[in-house]
PDB file of N, CA and C in Angstrom:
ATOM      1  N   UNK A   1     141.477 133.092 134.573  1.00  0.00           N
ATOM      2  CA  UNK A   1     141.557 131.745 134.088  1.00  0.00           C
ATOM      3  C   UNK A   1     140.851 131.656 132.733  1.00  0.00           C
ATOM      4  N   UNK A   2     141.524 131.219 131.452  1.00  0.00           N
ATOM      5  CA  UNK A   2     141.211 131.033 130.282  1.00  0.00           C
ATOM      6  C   UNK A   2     139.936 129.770 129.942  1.00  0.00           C
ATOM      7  N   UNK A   3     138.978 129.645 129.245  1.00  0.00           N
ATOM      8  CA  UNK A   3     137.793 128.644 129.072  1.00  0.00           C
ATOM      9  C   UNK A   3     138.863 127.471 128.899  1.00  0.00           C
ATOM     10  N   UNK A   4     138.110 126.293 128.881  1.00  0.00           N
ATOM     11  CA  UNK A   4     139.115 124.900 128.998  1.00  0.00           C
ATOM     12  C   UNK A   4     138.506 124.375 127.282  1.00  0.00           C
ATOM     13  N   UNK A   5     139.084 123.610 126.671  1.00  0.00           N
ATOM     14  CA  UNK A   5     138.424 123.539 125.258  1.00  0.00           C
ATOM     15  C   UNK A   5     138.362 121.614 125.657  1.00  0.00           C
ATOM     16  N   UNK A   6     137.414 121.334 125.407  1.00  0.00           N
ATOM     17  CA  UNK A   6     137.002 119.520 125.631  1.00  0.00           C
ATOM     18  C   UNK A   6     137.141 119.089 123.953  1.00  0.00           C
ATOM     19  N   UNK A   7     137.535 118.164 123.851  1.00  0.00           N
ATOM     20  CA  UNK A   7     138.083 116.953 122.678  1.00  0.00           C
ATOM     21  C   UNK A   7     137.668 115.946 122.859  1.00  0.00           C
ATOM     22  N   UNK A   8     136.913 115.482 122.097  1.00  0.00           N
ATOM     23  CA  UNK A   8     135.816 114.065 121.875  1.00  0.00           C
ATOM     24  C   UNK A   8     137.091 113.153 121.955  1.00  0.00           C
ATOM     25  N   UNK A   9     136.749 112.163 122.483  1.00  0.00           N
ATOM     26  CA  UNK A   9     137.630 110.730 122.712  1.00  0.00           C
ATOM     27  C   UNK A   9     137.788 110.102 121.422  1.00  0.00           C
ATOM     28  N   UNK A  10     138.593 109.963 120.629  1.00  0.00           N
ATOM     29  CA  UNK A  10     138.766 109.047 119.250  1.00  0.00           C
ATOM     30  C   UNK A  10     138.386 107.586 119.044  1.00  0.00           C
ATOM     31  N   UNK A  11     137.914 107.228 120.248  1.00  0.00           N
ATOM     32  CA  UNK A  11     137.696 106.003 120.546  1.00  0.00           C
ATOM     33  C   UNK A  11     135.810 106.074 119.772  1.00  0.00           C
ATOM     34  N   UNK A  12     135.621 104.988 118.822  1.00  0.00           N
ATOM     35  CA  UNK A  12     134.223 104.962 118.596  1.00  0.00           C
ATOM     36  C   UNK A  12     133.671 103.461 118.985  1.00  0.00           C
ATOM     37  N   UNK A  13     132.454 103.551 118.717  1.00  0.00           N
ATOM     38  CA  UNK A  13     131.716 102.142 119.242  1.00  0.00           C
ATOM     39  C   UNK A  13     131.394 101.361 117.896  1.00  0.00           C
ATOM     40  N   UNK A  14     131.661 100.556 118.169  1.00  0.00           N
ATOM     41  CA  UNK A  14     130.843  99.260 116.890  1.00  0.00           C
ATOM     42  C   UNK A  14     130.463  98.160 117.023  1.00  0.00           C
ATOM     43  N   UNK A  15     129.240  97.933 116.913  1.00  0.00           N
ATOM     44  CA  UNK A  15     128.585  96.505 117.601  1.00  0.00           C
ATOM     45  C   UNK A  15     128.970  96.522 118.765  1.00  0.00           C
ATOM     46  N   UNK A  16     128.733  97.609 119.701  1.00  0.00           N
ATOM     47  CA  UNK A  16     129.510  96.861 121.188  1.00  0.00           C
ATOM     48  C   UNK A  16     130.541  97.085 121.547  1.00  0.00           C
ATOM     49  N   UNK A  17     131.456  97.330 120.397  1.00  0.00           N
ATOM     50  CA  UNK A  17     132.794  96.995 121.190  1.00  0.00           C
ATOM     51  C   UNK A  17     133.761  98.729 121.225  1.00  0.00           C
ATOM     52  N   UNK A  18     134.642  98.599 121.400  1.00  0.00           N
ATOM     53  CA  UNK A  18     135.126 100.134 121.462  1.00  0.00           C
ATOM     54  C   UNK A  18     136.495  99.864 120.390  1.00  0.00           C
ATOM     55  N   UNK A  19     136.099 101.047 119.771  1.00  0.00           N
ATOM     56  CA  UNK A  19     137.210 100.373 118.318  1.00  0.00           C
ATOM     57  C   UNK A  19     138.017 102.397 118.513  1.00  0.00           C
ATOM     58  N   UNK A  20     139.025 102.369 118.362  1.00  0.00           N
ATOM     59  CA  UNK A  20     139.946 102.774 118.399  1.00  0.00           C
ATOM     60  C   UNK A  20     140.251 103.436 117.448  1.00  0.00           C
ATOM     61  N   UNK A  21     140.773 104.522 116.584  1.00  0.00           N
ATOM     62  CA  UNK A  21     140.864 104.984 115.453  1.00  0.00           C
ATOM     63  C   UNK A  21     141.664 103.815 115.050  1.00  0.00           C
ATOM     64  N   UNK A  22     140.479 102.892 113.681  1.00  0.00           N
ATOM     65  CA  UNK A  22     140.938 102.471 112.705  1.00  0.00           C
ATOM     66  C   UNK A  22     141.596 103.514 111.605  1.00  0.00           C
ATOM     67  N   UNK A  23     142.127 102.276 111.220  1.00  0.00           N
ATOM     68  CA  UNK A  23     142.842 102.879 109.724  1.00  0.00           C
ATOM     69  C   UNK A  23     141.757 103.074 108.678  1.00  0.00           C
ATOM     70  N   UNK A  24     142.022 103.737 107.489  1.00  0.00           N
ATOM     71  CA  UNK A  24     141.660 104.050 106.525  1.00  0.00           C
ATOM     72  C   UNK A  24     140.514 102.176 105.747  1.00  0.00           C
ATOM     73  N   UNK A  25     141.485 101.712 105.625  1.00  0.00           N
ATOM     74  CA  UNK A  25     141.038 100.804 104.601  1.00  0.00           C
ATOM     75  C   UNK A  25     140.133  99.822 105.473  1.00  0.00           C
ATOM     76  N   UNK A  26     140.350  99.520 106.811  1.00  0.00           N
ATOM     77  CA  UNK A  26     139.482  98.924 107.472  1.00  0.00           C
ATOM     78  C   UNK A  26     138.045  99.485 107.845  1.00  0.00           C
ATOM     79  N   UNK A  27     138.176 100.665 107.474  1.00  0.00           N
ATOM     80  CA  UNK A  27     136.318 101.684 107.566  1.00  0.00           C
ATOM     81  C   UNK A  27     136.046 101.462 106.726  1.00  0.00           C
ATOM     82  N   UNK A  28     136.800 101.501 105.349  1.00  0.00           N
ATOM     83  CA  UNK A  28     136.229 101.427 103.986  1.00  0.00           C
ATOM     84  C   UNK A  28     135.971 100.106 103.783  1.00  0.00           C
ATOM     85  N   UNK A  29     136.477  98.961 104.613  1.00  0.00           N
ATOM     86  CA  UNK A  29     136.171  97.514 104.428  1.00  0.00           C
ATOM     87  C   UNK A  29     134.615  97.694 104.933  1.00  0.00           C
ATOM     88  N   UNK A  30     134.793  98.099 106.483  1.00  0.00           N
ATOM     89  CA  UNK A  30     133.496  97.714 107.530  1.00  0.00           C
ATOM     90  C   UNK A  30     132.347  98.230 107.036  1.00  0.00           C
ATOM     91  N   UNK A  31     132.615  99.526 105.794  1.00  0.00           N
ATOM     92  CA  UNK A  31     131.516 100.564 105.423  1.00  0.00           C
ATOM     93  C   UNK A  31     131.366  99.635 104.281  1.00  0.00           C
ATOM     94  N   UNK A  32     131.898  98.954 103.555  1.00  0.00           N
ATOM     95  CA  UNK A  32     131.636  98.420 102.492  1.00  0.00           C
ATOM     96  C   UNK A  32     130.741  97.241 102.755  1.00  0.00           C
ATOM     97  N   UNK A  33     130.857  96.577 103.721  1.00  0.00           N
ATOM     98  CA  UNK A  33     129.546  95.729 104.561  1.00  0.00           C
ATOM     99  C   UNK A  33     128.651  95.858 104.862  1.00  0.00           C
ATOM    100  N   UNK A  34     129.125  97.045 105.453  1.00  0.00           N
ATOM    101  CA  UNK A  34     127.587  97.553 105.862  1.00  0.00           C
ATOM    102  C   UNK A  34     126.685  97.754 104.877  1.00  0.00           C
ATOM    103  N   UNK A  35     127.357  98.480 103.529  1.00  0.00           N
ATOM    104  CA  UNK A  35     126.414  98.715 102.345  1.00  0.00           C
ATOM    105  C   UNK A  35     126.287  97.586 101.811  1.00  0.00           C
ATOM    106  N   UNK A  36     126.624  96.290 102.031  1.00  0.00           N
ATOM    107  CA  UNK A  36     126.237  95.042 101.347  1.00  0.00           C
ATOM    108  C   UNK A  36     125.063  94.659 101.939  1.00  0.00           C
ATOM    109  N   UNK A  37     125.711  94.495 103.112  1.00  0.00           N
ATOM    110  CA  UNK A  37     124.059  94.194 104.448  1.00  0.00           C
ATOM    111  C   UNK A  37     123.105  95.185 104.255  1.00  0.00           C
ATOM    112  N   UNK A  38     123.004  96.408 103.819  1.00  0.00           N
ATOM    113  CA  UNK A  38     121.690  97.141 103.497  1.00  0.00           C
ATOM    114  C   UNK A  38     121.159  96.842 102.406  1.00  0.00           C
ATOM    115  N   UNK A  39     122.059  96.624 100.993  1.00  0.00           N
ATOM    116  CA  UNK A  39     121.781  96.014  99.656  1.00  0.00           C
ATOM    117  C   UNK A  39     120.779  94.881 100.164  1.00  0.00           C
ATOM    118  N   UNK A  40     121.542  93.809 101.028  1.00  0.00           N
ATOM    119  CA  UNK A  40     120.420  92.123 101.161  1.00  0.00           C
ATOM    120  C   UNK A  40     119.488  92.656 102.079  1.00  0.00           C
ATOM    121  N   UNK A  41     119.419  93.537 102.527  1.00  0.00           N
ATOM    122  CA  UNK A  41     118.129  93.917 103.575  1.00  0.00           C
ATOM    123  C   UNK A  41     116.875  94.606 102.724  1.00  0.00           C
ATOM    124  N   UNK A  42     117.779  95.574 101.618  1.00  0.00           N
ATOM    125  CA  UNK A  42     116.540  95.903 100.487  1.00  0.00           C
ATOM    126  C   UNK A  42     115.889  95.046  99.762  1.00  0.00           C
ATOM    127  N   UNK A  43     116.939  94.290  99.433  1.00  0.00           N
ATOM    128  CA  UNK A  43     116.834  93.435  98.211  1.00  0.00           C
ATOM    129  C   UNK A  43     115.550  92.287  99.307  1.00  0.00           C
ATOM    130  N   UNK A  44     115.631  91.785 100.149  1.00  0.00           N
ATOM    131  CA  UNK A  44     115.182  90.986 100.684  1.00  0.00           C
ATOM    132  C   UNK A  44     113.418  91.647 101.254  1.00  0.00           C
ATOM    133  N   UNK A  45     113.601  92.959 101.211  1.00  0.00           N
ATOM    134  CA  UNK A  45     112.810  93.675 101.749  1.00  0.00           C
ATOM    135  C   UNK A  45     111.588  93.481 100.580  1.00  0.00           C
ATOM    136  N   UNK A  46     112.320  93.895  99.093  1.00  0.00           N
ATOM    137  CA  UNK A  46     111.419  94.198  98.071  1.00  0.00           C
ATOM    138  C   UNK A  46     110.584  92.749  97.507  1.00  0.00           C
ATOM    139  N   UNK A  47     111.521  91.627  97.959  1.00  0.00           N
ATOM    140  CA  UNK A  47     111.012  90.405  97.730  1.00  0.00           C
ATOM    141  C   UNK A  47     109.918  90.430  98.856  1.00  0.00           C
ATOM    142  N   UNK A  48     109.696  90.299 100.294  1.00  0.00           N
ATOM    143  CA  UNK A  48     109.178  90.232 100.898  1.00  0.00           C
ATOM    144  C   UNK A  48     107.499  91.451 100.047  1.00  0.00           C
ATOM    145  N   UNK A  49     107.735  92.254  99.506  1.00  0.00           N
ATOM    146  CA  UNK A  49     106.734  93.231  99.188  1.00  0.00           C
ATOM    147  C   UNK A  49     106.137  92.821  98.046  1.00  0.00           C
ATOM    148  N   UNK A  50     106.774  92.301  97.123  1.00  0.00           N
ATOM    149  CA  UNK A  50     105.998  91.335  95.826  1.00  0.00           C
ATOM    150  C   UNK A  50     105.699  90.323  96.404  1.00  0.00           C
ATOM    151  N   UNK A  51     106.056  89.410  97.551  1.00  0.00           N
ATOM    152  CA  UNK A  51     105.033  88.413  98.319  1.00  0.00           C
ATOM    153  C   UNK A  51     103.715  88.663  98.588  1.00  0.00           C
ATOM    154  N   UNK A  52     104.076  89.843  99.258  1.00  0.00           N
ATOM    155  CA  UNK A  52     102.778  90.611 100.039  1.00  0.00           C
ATOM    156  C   UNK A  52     101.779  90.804  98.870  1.00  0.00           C
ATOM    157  N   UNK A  53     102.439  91.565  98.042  1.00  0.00           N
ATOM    158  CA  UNK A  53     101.489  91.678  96.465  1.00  0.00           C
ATOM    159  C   UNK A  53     100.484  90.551  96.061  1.00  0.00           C
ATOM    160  N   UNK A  54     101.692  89.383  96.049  1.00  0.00           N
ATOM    161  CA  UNK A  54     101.114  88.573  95.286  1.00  0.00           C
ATOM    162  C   UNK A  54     100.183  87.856  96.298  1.00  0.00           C
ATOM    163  N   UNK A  55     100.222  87.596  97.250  1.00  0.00           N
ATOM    164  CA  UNK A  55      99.306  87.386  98.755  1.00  0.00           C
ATOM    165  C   UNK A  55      98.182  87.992  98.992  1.00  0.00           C
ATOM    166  N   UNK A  56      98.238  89.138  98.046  1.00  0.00           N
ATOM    167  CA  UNK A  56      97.339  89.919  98.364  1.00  0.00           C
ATOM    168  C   UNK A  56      95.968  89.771  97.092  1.00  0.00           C
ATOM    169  N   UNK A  57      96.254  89.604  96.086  1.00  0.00           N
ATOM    170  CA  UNK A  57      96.546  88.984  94.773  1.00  0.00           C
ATOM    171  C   UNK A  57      95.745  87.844  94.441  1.00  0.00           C
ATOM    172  N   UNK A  58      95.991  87.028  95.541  1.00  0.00           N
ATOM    173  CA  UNK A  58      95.159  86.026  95.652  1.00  0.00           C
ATOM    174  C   UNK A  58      94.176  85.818  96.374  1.00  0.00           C
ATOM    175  N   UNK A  59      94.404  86.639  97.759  1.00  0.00           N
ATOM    176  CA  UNK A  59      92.897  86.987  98.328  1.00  0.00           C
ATOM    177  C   UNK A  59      92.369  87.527  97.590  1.00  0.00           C
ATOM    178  N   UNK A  60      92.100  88.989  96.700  1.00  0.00           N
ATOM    179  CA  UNK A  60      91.031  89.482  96.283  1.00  0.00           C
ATOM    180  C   UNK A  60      90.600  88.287  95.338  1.00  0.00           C
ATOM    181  N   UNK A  61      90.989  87.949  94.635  1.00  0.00           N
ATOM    182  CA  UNK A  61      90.575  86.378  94.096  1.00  0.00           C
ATOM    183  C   UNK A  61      90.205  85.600  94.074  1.00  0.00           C
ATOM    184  N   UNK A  62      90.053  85.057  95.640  1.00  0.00           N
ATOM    185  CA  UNK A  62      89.601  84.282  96.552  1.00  0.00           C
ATOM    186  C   UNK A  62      88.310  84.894  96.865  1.00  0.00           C
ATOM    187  N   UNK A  63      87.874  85.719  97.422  1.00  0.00           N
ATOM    188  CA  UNK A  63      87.074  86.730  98.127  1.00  0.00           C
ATOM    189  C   UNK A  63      86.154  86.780  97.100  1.00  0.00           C
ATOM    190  N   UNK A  64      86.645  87.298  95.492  1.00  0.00           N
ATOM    191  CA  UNK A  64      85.731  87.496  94.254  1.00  0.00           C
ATOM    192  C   UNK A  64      85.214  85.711  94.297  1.00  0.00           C
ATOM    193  N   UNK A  65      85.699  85.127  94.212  1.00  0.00           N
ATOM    194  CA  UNK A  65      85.517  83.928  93.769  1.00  0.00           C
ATOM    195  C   UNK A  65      84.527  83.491  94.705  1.00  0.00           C
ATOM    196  N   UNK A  66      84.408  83.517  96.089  1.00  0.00           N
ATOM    197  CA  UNK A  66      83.737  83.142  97.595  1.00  0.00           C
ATOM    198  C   UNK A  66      82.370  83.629  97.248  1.00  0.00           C
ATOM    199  N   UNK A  67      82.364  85.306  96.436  1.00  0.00           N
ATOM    200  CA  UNK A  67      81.313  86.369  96.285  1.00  0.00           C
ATOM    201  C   UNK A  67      80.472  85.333  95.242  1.00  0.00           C
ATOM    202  N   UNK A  68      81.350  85.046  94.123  1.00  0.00           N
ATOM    203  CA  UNK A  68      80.886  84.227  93.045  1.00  0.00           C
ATOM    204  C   UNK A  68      79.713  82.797  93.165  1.00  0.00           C
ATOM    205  N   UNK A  69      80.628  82.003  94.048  1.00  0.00           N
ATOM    206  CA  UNK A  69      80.116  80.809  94.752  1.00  0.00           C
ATOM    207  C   UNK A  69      78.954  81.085  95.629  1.00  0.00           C
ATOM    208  N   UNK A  70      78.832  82.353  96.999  1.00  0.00           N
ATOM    209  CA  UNK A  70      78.055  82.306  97.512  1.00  0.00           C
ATOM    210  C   UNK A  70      76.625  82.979  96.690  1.00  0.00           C
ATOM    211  N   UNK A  71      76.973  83.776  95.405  1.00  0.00           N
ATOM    212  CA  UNK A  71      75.626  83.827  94.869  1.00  0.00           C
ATOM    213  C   UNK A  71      74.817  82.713  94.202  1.00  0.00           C
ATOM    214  N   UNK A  72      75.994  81.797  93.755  1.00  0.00           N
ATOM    215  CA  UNK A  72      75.465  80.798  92.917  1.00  0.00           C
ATOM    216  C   UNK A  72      74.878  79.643  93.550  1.00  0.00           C
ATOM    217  N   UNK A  73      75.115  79.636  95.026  1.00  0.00           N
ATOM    218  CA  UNK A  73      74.107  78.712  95.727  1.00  0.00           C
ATOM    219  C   UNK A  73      72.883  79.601  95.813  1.00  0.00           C
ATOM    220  N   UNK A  74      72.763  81.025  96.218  1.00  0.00           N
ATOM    221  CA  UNK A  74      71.600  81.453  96.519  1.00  0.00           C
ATOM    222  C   UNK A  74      70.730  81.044  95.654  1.00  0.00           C
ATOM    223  N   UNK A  75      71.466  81.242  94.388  1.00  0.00           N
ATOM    224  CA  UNK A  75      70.386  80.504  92.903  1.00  0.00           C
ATOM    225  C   UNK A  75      70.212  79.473  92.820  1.00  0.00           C
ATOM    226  N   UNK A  76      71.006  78.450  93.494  1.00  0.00           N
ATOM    227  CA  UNK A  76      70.500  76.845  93.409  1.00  0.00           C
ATOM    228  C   UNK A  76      69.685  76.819  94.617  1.00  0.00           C
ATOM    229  N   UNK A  77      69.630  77.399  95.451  1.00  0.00           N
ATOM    230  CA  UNK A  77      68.631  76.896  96.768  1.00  0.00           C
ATOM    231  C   UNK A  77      67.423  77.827  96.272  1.00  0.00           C
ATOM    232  N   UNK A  78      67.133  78.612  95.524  1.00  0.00           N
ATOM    233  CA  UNK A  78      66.125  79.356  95.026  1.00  0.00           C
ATOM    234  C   UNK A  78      65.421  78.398  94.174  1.00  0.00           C
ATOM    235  N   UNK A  79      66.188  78.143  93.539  1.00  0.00           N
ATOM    236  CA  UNK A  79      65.608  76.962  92.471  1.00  0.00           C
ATOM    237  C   UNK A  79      65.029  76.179  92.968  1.00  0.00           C
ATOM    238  N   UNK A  80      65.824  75.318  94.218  1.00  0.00           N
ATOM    239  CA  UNK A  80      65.671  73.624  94.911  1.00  0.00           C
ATOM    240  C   UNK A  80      64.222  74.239  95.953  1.00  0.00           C
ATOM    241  N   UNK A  81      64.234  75.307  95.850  1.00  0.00           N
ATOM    242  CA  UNK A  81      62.759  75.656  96.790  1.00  0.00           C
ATOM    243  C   UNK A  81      61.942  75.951  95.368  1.00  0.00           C
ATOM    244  N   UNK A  82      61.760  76.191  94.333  1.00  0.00           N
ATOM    245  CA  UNK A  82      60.604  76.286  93.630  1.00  0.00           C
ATOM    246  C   UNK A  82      60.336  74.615  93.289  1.00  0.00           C
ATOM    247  N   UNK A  83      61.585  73.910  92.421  1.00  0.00           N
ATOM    248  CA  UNK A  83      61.509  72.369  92.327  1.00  0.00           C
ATOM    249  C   UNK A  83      60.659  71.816  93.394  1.00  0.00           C
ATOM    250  N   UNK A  84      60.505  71.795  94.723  1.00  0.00           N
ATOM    251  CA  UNK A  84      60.325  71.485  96.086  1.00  0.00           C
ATOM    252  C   UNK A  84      58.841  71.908  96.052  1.00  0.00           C
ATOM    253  N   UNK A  85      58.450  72.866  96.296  1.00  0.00           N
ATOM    254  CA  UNK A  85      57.021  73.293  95.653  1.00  0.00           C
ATOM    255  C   UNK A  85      56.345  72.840  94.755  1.00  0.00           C
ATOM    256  N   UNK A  86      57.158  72.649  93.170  1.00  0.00           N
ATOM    257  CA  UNK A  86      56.630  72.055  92.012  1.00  0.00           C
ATOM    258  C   UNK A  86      55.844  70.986  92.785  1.00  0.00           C
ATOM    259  N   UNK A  87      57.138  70.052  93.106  1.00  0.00           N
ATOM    260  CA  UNK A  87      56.858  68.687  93.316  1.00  0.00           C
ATOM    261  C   UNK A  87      55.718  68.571  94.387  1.00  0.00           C
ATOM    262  N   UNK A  88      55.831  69.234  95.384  1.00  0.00           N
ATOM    263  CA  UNK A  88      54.515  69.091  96.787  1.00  0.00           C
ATOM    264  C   UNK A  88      53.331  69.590  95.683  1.00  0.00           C
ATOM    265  N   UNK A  89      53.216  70.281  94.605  1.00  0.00           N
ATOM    266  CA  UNK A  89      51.606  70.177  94.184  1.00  0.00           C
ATOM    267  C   UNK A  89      51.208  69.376  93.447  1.00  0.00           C
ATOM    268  N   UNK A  90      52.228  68.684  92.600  1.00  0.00           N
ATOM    269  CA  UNK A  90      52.031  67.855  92.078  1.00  0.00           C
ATOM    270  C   UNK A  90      51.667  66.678  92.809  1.00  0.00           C
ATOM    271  N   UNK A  91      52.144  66.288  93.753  1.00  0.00           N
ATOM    272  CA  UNK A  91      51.733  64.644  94.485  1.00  0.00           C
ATOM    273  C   UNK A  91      50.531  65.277  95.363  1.00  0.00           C
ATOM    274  N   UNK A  92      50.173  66.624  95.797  1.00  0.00           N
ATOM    275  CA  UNK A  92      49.197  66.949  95.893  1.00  0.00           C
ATOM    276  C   UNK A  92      47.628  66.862  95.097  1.00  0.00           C
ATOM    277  N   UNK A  93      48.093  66.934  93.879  1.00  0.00           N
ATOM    278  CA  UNK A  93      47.353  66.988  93.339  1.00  0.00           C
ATOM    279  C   UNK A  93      46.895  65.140  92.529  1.00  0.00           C
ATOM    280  N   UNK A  94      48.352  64.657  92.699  1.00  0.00           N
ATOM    281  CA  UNK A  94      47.984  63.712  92.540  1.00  0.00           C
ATOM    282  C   UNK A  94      47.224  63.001  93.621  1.00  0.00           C
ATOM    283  N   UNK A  95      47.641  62.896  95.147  1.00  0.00           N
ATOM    284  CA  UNK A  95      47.015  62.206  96.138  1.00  0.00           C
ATOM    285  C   UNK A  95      45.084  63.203  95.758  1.00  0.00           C
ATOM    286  N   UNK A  96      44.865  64.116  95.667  1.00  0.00           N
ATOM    287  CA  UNK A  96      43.601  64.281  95.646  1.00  0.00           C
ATOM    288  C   UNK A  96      42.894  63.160  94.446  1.00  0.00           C
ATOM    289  N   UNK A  97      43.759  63.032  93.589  1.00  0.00           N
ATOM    290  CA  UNK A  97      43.108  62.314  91.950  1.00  0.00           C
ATOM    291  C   UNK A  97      42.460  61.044  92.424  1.00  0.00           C
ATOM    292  N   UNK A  98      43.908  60.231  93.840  1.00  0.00           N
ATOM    293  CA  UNK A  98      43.854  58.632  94.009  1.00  0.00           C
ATOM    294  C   UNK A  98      42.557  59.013  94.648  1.00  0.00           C
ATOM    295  N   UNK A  99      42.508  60.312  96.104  1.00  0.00           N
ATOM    296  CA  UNK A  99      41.503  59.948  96.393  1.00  0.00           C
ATOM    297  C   UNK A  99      40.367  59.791  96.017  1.00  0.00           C
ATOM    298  N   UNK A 100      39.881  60.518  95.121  1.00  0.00           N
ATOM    299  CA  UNK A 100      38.737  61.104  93.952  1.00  0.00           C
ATOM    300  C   UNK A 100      38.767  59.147  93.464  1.00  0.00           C
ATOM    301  N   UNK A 101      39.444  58.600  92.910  1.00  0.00           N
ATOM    302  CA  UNK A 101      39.438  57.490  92.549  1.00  0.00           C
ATOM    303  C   UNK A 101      38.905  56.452  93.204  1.00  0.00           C
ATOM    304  N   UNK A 102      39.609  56.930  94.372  1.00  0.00           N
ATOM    305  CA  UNK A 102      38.987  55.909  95.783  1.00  0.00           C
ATOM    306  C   UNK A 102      37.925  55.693  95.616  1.00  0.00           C
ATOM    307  N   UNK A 103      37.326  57.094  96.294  1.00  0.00           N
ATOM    308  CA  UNK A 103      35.941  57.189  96.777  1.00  0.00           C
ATOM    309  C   UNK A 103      34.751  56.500  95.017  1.00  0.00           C
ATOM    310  N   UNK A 104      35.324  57.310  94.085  1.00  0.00           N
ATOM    311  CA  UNK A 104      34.613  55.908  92.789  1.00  0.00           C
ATOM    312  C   UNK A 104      34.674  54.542  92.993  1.00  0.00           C
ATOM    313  N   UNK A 105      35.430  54.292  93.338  1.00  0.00           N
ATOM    314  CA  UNK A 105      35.597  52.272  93.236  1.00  0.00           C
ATOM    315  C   UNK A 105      34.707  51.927  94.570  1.00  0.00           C
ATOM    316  N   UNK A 106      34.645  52.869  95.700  1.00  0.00           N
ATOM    317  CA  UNK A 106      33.921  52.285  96.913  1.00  0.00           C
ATOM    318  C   UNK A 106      32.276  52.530  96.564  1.00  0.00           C
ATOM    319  N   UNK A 107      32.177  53.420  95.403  1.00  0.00           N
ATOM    320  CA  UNK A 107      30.718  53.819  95.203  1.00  0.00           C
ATOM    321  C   UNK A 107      30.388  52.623  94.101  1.00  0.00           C
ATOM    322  N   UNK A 108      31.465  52.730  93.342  1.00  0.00           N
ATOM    323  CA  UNK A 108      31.218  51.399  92.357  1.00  0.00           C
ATOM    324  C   UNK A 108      30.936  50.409  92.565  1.00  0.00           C
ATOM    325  N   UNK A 109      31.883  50.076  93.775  1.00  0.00           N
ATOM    326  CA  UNK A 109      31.378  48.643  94.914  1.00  0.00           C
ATOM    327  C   UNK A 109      29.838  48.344  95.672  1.00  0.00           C
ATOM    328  N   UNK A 110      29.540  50.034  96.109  1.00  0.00           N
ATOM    329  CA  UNK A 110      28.737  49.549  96.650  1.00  0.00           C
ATOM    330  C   UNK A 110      27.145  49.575  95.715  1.00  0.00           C
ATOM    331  N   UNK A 111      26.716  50.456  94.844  1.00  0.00           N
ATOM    332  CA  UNK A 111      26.479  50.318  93.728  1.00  0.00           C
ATOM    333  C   UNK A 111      25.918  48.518  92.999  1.00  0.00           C
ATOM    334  N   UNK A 112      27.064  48.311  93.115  1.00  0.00           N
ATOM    335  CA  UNK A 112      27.079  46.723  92.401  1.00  0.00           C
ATOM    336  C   UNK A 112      26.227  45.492  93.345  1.00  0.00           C
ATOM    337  N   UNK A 113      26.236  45.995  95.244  1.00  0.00           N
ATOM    338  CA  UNK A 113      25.770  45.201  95.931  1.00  0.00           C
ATOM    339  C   UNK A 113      24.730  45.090  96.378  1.00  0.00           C
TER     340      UNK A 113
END
């Protein structure tokens, strides 16, 4: 008995369905779609990637800018604590003056009586 030789079914699949040996110009239609639909899938792809860019673009920007801001309070609350100090020795020093004053006018008073 001679080997048996097997032959693929001509029948192919597309989307699902079972398509039959098309003709010539209808592959070259369906193939010509297909390369359109990969064209808007690139094309759509590369837009999506200069989004990302530019998304990206603006965080580091953001982030520099956040870096920027959060030093520049450290320097205003550095400041608003020396100002804060200034000021407590000063009314310090003033409340010692009134008292210093005080205690004169009560000596002055009594002094006089």
């Amino acid at each position: 008995m001679a080997p048996g030789i097997a032959f693929a079914s001509p029948t192919k699949t597309t989307k699902g369905r079972a398509v039959a040996d098309e003709d010539p110009t209808s592959l070259k239609r369906r193939n010509e779609e297909l390369e359109a639909q990969l064209r808007q899938s690139l094309e759509r792809e590369e837009r999506m990637r200069a989004e990302l860019e530019r998304t990206l673009e603006r965080l580091r920007f953001a982030e520099e800018a956040e870096e920027r801001l959060c030093s520049q309070l450290g320097d205003l609350e550095a400041e608003a604590v020396d100002q804060a100090r200034s000021y407590y020795y000063k009314v310090q020093s003033l409340t010692e003056q009134l008292s210093r004053a005080q205690l004169l006018l009560q000596n002055a008073v009594k002094s006089q009586a």
